[in-house]
PDB file of N, CA and C in Angstrom:
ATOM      1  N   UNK A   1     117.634  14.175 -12.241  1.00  0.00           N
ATOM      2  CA  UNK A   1     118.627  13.165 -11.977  1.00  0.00           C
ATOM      3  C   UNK A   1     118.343  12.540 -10.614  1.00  0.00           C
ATOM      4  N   UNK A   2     118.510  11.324 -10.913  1.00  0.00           N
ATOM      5  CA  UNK A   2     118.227  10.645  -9.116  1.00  0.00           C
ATOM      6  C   UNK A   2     119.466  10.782  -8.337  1.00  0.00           C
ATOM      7  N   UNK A   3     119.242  10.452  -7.245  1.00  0.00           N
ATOM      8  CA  UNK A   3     119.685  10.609  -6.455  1.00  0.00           C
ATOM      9  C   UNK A   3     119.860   9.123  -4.997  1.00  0.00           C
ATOM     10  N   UNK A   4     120.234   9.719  -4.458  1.00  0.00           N
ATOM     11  CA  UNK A   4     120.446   8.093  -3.173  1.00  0.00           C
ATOM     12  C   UNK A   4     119.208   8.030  -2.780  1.00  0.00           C
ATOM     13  N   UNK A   5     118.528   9.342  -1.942  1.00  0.00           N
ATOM     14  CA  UNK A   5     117.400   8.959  -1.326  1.00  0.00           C
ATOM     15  C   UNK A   5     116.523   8.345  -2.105  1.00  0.00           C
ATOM     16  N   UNK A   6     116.448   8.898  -3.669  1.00  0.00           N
ATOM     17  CA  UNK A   6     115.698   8.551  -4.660  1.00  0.00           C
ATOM     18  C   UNK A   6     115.614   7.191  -4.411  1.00  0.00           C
ATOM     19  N   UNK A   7     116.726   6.194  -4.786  1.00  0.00           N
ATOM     20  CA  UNK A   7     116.991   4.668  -4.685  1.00  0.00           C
ATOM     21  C   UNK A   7     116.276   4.391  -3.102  1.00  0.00           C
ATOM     22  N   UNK A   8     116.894   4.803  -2.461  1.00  0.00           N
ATOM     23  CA  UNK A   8     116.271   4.246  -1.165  1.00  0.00           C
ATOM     24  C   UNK A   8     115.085   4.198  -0.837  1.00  0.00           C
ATOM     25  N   UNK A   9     114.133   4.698  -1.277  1.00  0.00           N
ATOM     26  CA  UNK A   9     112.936   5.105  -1.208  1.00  0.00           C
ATOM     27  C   UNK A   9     112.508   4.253  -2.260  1.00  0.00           C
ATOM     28  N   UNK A  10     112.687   4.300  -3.253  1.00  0.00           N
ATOM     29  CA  UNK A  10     112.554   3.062  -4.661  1.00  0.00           C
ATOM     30  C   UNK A  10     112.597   1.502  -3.663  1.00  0.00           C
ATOM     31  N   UNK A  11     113.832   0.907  -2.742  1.00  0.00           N
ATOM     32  CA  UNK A  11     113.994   0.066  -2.518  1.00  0.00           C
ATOM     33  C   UNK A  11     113.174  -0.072  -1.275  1.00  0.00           C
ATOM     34  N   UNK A  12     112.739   0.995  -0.444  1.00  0.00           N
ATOM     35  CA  UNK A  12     111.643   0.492   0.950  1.00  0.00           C
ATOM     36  C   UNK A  12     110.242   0.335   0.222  1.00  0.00           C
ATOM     37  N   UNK A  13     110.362   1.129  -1.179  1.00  0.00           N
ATOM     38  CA  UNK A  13     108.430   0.877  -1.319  1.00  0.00           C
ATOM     39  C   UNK A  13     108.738  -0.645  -2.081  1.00  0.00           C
ATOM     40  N   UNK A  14     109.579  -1.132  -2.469  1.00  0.00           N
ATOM     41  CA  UNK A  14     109.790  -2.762  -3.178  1.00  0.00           C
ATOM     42  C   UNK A  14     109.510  -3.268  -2.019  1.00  0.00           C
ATOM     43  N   UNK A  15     110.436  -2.997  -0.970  1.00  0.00           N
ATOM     44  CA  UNK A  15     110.054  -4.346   0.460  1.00  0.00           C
ATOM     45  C   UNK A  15     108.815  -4.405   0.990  1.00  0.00           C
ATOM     46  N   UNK A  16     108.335  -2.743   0.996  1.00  0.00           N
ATOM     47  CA  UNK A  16     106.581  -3.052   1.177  1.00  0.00           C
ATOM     48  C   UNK A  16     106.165  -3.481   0.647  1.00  0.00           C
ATOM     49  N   UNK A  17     105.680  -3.355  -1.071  1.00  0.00           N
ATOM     50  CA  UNK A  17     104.864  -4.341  -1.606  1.00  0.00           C
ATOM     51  C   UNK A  17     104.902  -5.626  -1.223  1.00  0.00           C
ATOM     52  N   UNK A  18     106.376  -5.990  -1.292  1.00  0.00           N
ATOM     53  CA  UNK A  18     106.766  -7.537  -0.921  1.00  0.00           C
ATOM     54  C   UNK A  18     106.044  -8.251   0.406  1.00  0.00           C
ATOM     55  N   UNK A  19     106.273  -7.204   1.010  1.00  0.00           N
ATOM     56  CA  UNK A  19     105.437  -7.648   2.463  1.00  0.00           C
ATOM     57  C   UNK A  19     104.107  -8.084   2.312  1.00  0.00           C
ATOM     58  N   UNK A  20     103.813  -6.512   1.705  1.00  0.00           N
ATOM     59  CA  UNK A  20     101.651  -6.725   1.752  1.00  0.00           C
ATOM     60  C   UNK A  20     101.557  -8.012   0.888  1.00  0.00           C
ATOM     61  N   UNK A  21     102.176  -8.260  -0.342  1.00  0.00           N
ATOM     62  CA  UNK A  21     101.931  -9.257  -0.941  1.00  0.00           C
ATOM     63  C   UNK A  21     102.342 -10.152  -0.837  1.00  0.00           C
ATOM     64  N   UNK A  22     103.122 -10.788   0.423  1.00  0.00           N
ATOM     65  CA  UNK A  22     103.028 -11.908   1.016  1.00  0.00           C
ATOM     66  C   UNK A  22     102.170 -12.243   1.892  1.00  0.00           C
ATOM     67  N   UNK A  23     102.010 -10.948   2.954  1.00  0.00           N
ATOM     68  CA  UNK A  23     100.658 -11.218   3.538  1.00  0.00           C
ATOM     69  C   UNK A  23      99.449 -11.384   2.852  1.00  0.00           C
ATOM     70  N   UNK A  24      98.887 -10.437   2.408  1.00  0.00           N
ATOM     71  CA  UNK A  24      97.621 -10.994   1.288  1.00  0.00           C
ATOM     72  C   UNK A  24      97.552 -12.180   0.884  1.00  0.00           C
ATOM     73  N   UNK A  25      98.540 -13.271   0.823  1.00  0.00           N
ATOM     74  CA  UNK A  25      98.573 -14.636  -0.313  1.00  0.00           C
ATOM     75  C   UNK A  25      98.688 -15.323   0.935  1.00  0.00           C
ATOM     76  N   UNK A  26      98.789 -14.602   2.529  1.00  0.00           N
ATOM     77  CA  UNK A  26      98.653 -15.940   3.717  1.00  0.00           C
ATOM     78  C   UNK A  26      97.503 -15.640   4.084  1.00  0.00           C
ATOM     79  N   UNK A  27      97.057 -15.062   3.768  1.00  0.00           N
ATOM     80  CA  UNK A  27      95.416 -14.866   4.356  1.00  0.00           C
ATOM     81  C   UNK A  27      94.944 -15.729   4.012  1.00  0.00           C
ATOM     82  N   UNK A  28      93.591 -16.408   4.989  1.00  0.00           N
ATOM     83  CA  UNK A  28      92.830 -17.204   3.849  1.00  0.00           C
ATOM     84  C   UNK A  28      91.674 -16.618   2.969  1.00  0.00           C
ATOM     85  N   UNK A  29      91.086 -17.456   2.533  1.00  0.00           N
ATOM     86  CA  UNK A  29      90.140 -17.070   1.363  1.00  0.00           C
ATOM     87  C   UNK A  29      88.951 -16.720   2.076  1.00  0.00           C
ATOM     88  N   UNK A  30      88.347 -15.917   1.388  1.00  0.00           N
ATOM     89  CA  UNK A  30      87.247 -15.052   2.469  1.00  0.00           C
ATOM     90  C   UNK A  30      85.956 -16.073   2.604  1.00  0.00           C
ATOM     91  N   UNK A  31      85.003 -16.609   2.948  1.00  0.00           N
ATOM     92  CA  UNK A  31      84.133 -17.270   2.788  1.00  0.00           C
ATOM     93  C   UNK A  31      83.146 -17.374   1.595  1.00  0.00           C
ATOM     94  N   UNK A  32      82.365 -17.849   0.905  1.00  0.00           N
ATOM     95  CA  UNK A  32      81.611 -17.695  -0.106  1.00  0.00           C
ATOM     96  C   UNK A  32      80.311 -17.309   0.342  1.00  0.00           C
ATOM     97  N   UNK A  33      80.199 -17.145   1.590  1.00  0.00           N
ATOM     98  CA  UNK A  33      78.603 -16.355   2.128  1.00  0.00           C
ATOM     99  C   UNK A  33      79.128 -15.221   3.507  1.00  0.00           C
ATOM    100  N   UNK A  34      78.058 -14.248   3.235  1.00  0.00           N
ATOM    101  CA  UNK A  34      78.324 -13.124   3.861  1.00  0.00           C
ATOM    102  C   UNK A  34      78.468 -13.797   5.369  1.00  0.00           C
ATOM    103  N   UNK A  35      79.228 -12.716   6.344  1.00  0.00           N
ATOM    104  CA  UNK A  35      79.079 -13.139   7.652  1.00  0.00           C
ATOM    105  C   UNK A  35      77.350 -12.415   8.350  1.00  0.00           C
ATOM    106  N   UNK A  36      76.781 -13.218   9.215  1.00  0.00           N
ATOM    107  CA  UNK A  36      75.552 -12.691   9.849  1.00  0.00           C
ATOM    108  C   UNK A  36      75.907 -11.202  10.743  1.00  0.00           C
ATOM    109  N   UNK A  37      76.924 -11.597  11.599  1.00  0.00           N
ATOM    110  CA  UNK A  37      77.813 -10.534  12.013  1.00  0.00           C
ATOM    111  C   UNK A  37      78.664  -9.705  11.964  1.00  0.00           C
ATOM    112  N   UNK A  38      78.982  -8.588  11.971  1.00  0.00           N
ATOM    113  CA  UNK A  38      80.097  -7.858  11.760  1.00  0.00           C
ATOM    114  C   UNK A  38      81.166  -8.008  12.623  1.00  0.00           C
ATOM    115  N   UNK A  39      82.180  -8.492  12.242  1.00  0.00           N
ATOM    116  CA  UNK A  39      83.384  -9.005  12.570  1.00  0.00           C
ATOM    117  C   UNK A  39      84.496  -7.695  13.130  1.00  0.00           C
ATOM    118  N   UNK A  40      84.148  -6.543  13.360  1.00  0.00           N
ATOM    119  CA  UNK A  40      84.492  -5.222  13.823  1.00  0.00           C
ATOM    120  C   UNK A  40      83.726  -5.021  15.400  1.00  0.00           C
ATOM    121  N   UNK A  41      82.256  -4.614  14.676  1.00  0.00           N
ATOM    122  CA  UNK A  41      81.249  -3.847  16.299  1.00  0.00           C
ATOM    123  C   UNK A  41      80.666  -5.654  16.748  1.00  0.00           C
ATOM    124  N   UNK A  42      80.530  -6.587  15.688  1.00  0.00           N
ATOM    125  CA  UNK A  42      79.702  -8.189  16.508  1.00  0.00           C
ATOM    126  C   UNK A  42      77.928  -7.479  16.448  1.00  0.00           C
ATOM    127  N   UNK A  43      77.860  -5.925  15.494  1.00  0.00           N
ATOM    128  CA  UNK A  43      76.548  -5.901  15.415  1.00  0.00           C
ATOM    129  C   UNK A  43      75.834  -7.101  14.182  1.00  0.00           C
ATOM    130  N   UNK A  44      74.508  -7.178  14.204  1.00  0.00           N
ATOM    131  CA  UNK A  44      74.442  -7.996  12.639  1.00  0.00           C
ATOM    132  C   UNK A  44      74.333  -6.937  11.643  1.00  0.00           C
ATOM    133  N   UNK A  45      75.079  -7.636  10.467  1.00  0.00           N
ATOM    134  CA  UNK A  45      74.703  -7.112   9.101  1.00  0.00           C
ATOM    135  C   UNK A  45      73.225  -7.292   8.677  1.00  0.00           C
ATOM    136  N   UNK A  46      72.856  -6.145   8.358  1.00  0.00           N
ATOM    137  CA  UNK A  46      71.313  -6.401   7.434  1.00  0.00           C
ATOM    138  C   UNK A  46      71.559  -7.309   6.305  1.00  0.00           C
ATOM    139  N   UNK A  47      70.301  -7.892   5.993  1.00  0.00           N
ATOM    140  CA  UNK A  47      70.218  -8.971   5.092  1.00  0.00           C
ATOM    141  C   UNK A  47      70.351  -8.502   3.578  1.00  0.00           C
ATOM    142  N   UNK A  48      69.784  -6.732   3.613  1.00  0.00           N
ATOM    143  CA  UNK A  48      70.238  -6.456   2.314  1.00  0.00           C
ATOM    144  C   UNK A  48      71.948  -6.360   1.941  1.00  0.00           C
ATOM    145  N   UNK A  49      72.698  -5.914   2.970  1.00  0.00           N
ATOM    146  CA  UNK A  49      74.042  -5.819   2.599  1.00  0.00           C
ATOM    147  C   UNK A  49      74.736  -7.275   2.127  1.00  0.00           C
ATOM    148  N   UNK A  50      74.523  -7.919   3.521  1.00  0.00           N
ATOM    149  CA  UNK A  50      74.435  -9.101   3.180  1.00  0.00           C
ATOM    150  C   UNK A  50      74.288 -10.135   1.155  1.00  0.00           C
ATOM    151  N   UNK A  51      73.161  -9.636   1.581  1.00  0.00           N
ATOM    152  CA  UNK A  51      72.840  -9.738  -0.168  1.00  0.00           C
ATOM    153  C   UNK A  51      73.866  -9.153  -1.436  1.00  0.00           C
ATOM    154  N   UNK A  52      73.657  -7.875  -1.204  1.00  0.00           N
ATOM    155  CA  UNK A  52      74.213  -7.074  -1.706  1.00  0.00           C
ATOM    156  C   UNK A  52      75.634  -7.114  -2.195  1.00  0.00           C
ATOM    157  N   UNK A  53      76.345  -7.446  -1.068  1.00  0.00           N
ATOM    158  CA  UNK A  53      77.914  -7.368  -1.057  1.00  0.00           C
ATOM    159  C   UNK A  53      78.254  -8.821  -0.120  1.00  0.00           C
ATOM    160  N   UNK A  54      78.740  -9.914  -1.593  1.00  0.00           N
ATOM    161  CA  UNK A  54      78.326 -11.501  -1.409  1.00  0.00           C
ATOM    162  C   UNK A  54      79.700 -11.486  -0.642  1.00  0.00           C
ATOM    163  N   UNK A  55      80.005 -12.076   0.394  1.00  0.00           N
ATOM    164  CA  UNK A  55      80.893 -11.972   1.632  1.00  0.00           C
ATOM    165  C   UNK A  55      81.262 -10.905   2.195  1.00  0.00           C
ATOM    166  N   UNK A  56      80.794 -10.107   2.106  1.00  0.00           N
ATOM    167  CA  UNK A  56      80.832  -8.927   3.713  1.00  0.00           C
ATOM    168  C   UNK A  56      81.455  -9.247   4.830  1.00  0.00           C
ATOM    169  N   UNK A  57      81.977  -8.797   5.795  1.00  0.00           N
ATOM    170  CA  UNK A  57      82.643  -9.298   6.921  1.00  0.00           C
ATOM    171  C   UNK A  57      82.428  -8.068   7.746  1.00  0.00           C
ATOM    172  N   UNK A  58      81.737  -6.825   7.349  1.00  0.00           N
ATOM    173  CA  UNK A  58      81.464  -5.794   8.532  1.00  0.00           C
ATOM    174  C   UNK A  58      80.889  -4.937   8.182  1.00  0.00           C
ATOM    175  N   UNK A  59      79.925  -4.535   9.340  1.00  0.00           N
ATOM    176  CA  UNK A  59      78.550  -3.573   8.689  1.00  0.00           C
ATOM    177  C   UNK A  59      79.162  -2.426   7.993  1.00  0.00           C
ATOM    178  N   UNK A  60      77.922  -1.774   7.414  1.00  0.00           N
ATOM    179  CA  UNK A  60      78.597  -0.495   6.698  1.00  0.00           C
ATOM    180  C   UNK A  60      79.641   0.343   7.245  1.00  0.00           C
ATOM    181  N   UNK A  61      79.246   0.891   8.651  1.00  0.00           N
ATOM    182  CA  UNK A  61      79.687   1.802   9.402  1.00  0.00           C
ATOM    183  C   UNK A  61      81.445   1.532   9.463  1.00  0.00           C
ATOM    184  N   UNK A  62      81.579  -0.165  10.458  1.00  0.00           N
ATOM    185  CA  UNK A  62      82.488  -0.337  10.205  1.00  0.00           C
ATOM    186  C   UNK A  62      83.704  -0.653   8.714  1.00  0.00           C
ATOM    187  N   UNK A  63      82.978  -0.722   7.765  1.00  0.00           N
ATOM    188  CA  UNK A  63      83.302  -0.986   5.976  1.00  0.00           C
ATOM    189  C   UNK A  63      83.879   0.602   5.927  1.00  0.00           C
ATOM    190  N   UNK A  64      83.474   1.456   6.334  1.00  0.00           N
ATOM    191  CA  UNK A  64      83.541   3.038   5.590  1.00  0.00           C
ATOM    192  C   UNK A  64      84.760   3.285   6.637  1.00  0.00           C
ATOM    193  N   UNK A  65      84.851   2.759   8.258  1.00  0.00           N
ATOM    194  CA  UNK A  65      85.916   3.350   8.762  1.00  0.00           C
ATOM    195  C   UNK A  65      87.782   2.379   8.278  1.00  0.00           C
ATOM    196  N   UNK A  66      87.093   1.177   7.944  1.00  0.00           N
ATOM    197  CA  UNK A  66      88.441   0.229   7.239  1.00  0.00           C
ATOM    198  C   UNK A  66      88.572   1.151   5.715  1.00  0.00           C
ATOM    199  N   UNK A  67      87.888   1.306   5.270  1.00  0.00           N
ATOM    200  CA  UNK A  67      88.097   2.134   3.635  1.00  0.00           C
ATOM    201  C   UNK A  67      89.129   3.569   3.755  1.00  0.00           C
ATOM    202  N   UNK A  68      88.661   4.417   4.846  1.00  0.00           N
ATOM    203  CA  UNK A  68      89.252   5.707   5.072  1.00  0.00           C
ATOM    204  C   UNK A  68      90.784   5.048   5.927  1.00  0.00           C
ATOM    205  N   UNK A  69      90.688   4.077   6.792  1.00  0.00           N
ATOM    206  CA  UNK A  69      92.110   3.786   7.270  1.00  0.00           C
ATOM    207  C   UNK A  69      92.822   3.521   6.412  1.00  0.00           C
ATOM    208  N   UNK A  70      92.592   2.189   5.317  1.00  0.00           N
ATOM    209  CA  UNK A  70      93.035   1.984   4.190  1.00  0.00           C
ATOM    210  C   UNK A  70      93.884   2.921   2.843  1.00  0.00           C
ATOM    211  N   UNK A  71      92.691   3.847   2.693  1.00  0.00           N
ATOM    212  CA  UNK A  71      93.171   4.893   2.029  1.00  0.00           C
ATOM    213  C   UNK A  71      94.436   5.889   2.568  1.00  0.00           C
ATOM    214  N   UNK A  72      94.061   5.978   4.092  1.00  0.00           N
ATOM    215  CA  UNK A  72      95.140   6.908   4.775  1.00  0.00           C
ATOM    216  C   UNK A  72      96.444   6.271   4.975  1.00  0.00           C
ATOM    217  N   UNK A  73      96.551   5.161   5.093  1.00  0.00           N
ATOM    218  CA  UNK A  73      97.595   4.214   4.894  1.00  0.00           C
ATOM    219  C   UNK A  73      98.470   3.552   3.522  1.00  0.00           C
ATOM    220  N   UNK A  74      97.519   3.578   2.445  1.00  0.00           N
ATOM    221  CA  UNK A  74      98.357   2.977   1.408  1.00  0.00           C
ATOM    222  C   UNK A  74      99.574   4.194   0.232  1.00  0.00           C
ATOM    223  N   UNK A  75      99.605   4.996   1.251  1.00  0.00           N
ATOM    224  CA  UNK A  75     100.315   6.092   0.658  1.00  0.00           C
ATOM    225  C   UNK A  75     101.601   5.414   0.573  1.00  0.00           C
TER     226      UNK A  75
END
């Protein structure tokens, strides 16, 4: 049987989504070619990533530490 906190907790994860998915839809659109630079360290991306992964915006290193923040966050 639910309960209050139940609801309340129902109604803060609604306002989050609401949030992220207003932000997400003000972002703009990512470019249609990779960046030369990584937009994190300003090291360059190799040309294979580049290639690889068609708009990139940050070298691997920095890609793997946004993925693990990401993950630790979308709880």
């Amino acid at each position: 049987m639910a309960d209050i906190a139940d609801f309340a907790n129902d109604l803060v994860q609604e306002r989050i989504d609401q949030a992220l998915a207003a932000r997400n839809a003000a972002k703009p659109a990512l470019a249609a070619h990779s960046f030369l630079f990584c937009e994190g360290c300003e090291e360059p991306i190799p040309e294979a990533r580049r290639l690889a992964q068609v708009g990139c915006t940050q070298c691997v290193s920095c890609q793997a530490i946004t993925d693990v923040w990401e993950a630790r966050h979308a709880r």
